[in-house]
N, C-alpha and C. Protein backbone atom coordinates (compact mmCIF):
# COMPACT_ATOMS: atom_id res chain seq x y z
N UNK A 1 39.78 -6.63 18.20
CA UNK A 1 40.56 -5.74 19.02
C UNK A 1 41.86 -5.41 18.30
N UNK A 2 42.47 -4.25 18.51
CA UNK A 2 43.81 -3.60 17.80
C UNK A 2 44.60 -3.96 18.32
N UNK A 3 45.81 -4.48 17.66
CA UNK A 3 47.32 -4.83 19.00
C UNK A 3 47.65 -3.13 19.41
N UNK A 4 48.03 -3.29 20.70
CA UNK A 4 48.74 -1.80 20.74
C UNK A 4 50.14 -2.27 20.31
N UNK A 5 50.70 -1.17 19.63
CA UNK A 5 52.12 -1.31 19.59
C UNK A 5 53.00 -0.97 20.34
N UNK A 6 54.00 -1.26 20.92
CA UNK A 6 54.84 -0.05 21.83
C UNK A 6 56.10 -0.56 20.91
N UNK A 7 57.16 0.34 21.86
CA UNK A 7 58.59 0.70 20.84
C UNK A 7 59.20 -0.87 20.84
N UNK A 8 59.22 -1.58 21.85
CA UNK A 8 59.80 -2.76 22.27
C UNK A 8 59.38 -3.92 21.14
N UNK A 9 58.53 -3.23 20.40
CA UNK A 9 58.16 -4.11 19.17
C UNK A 9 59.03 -3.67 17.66
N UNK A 10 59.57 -2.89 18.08
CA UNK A 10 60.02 -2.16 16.96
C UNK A 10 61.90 -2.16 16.94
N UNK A 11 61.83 -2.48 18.03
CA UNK A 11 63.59 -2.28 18.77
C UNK A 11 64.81 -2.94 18.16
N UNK A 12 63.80 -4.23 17.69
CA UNK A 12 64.76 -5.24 16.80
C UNK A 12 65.00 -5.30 15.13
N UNK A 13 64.54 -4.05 14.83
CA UNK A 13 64.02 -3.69 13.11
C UNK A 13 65.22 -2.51 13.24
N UNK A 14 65.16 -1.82 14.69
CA UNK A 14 65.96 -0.42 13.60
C UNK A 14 67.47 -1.04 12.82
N UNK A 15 67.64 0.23 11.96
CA UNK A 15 68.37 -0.16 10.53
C UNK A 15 68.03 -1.36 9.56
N UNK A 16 66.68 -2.30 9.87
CA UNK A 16 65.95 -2.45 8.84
C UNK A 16 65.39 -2.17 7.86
N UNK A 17 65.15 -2.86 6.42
CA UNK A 17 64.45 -2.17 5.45
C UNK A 17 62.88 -2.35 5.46
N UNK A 18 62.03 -1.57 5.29
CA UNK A 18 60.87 -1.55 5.22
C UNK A 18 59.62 -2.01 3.82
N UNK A 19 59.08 -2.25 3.27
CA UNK A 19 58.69 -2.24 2.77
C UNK A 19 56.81 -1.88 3.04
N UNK A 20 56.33 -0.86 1.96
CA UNK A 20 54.78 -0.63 2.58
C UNK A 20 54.18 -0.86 1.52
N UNK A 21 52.99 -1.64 1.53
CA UNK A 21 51.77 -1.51 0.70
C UNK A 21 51.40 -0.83 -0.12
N UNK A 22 51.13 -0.71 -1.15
CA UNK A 22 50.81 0.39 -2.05
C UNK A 22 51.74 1.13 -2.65
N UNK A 23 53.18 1.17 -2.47
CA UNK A 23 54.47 1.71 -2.81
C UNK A 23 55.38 1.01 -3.17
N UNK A 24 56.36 1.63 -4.11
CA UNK A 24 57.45 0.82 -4.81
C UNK A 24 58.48 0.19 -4.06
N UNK A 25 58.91 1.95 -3.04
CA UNK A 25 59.79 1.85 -2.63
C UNK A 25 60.05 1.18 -1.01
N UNK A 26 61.55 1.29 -0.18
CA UNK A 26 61.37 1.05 0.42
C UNK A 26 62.31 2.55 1.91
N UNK A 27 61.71 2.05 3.04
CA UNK A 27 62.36 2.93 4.12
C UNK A 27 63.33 2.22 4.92
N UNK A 28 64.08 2.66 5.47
CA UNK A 28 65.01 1.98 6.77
C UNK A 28 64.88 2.58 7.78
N UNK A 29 64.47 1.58 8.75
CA UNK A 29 64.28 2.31 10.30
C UNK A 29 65.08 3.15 10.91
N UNK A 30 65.01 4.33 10.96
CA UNK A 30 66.61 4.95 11.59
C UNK A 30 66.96 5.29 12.77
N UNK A 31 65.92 4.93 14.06
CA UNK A 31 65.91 5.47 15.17
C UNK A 31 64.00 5.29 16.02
N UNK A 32 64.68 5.22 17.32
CA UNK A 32 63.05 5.17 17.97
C UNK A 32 63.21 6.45 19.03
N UNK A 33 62.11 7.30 18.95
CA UNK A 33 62.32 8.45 19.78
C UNK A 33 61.46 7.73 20.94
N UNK A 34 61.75 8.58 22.12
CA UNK A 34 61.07 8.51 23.11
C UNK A 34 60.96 9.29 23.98
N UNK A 35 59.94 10.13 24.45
CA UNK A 35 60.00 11.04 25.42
C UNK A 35 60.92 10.80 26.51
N UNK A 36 61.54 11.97 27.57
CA UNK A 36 62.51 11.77 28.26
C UNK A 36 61.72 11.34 30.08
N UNK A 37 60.55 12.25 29.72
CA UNK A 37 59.91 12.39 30.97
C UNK A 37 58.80 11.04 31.17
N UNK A 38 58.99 10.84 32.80
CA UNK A 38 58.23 9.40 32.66
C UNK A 38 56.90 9.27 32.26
N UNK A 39 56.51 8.15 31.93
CA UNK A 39 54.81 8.28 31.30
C UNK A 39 53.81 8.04 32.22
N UNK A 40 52.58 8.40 32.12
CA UNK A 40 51.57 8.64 33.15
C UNK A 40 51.73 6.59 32.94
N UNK A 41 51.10 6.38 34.47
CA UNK A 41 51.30 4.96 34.58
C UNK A 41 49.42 4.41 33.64
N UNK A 42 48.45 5.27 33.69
CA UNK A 42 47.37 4.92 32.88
C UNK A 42 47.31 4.93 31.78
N UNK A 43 48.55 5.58 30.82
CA UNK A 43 48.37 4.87 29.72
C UNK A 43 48.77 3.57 29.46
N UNK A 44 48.06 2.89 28.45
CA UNK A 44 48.50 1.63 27.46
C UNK A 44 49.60 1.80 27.13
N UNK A 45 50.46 2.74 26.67
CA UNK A 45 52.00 2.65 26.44
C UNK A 45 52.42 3.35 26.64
N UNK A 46 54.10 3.98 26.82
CA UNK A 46 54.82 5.13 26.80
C UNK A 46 55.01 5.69 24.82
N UNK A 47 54.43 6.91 25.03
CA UNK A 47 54.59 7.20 23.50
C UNK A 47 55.81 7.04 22.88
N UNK A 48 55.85 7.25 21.57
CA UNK A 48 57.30 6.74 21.00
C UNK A 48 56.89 7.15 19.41
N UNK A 49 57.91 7.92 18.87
CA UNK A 49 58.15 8.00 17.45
C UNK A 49 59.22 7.50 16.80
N UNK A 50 58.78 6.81 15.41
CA UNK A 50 59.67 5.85 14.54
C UNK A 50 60.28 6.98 13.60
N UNK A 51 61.42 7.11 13.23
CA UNK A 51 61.97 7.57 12.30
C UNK A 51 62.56 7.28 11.34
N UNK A 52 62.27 6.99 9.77
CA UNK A 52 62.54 6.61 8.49
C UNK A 52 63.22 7.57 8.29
N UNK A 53 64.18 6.72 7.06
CA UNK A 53 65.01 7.53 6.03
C UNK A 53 64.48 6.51 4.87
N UNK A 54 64.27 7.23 3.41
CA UNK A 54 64.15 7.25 2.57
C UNK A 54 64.73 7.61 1.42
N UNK A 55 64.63 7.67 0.38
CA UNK A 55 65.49 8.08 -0.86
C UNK A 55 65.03 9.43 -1.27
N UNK A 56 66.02 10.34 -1.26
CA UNK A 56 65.12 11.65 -1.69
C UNK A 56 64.36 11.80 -3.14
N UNK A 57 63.44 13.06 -3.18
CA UNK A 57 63.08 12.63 -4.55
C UNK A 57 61.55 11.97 -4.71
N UNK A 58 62.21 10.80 -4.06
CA UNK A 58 60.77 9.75 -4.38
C UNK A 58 59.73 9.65 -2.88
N UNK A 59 59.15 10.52 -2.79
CA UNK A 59 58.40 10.67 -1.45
C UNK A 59 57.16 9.57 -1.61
N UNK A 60 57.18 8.96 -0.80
CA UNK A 60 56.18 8.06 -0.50
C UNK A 60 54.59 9.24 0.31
N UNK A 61 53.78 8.81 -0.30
CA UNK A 61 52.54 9.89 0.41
C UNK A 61 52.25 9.22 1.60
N UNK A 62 51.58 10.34 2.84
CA UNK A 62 51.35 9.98 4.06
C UNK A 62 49.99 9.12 3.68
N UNK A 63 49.66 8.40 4.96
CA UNK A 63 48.97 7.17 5.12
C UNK A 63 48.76 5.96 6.56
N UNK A 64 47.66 5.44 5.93
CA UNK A 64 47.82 4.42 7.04
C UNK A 64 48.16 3.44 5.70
N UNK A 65 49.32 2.63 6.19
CA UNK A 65 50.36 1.63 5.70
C UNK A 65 50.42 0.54 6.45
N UNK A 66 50.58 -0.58 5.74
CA UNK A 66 50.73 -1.92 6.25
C UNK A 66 52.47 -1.85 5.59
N UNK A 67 53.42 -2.11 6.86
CA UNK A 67 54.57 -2.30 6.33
C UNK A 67 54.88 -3.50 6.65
N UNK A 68 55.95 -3.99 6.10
CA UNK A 68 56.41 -5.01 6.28
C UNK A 68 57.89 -5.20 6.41
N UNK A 69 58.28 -5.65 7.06
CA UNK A 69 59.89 -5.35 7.35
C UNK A 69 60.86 -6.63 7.30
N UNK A 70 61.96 -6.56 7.09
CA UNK A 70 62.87 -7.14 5.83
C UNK A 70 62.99 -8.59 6.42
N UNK A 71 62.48 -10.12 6.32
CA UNK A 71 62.81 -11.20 6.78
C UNK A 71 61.91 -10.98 8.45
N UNK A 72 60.51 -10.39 8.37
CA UNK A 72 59.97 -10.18 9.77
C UNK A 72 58.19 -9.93 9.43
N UNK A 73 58.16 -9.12 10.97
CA UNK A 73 56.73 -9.30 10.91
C UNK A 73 55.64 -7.91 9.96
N UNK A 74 54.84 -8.02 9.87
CA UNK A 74 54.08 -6.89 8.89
C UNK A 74 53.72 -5.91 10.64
N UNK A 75 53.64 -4.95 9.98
CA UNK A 75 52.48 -3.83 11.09
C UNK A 75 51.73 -2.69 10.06
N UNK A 76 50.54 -2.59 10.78
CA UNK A 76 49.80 -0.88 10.40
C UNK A 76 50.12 0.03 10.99
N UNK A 77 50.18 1.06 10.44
CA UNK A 77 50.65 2.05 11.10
C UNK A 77 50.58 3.46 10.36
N UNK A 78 49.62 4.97 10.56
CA UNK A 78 50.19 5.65 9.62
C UNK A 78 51.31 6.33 9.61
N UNK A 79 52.08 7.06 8.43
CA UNK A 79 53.12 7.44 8.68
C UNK A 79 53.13 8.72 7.59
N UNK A 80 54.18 9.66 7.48
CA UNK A 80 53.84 10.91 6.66
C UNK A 80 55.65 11.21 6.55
N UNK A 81 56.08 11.91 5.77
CA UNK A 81 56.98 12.29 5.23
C UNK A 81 57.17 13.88 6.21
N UNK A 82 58.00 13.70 6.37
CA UNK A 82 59.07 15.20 7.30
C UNK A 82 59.96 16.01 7.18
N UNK A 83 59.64 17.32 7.18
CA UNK A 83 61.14 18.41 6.59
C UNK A 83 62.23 17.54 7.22
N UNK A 84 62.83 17.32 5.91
CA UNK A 84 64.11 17.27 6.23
C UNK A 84 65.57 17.74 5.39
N UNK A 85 66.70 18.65 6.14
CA UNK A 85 67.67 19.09 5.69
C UNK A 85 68.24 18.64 5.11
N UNK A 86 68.50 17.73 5.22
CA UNK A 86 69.74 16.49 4.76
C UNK A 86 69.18 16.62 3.01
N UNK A 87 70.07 16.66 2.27
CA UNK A 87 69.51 16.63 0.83
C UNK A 87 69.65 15.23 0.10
N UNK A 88 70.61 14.46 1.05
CA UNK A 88 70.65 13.09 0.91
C UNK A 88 69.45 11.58 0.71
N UNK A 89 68.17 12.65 1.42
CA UNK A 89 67.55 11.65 2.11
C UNK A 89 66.32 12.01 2.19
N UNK A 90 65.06 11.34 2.79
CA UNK A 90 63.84 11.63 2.62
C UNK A 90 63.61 11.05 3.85
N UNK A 91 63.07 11.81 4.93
CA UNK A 91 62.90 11.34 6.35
C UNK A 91 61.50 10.83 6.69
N UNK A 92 60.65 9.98 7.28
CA UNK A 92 59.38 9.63 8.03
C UNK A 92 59.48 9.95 9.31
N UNK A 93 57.76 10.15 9.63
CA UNK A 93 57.86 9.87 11.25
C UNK A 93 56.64 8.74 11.54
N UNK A 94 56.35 7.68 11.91
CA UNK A 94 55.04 7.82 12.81
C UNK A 94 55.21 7.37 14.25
N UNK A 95 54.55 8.55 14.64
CA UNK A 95 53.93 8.76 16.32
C UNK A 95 52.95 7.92 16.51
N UNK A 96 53.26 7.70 17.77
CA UNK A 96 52.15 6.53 18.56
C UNK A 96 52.02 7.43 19.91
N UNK A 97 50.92 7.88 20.07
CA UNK A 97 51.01 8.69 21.54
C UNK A 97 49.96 7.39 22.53
């Protein structure tokens, strides 16, 4: 069976560093989105998107990733790289609906 994830698993990582499988580099958690409107009570979770920052430049390719996060626990999860303005930076998202 799959763990579901919800955000409450994730809550204690943001501004953590990431590290994923298969890649050099690493991400920092930068934020947990969450819809505003309440969630149907039959789903398994209220959806929620993770948002990375990254180093620009060096784009990590989308995927399903085993990350692992800095002095914590590993998760799967896929994740993909996102326009982003900022020329500073290289943004992620992954959605969990």
């Amino acid at each position: 069976m799959v763990e579901v994830l919800r955000h409450e698993d994730f809550a204690p990582h943001v501004e953590k560093a990431f590290r994923f499988e298969g890649w050099h580099g690493t991400l920092r958690l930068d934020r947990i989105e969450r819809p505003r409107q309440a969630p149907e009570a039959a789903l398994a979770r209220p959806p929620f998107t993770l948002i990375f920052a990254g180093p620009p430049g060096d784009v990590m390719p989308e995927g399903l990733r085993t990350a692992i996060v800095e002095d914590g626990p590993r998760f799967e999860f896929y994740i993909m790289p996102i326009h982003t303005p900022a020329a500073d930076r290289q943004d992620y998202q992954a959605v969990f609906n």
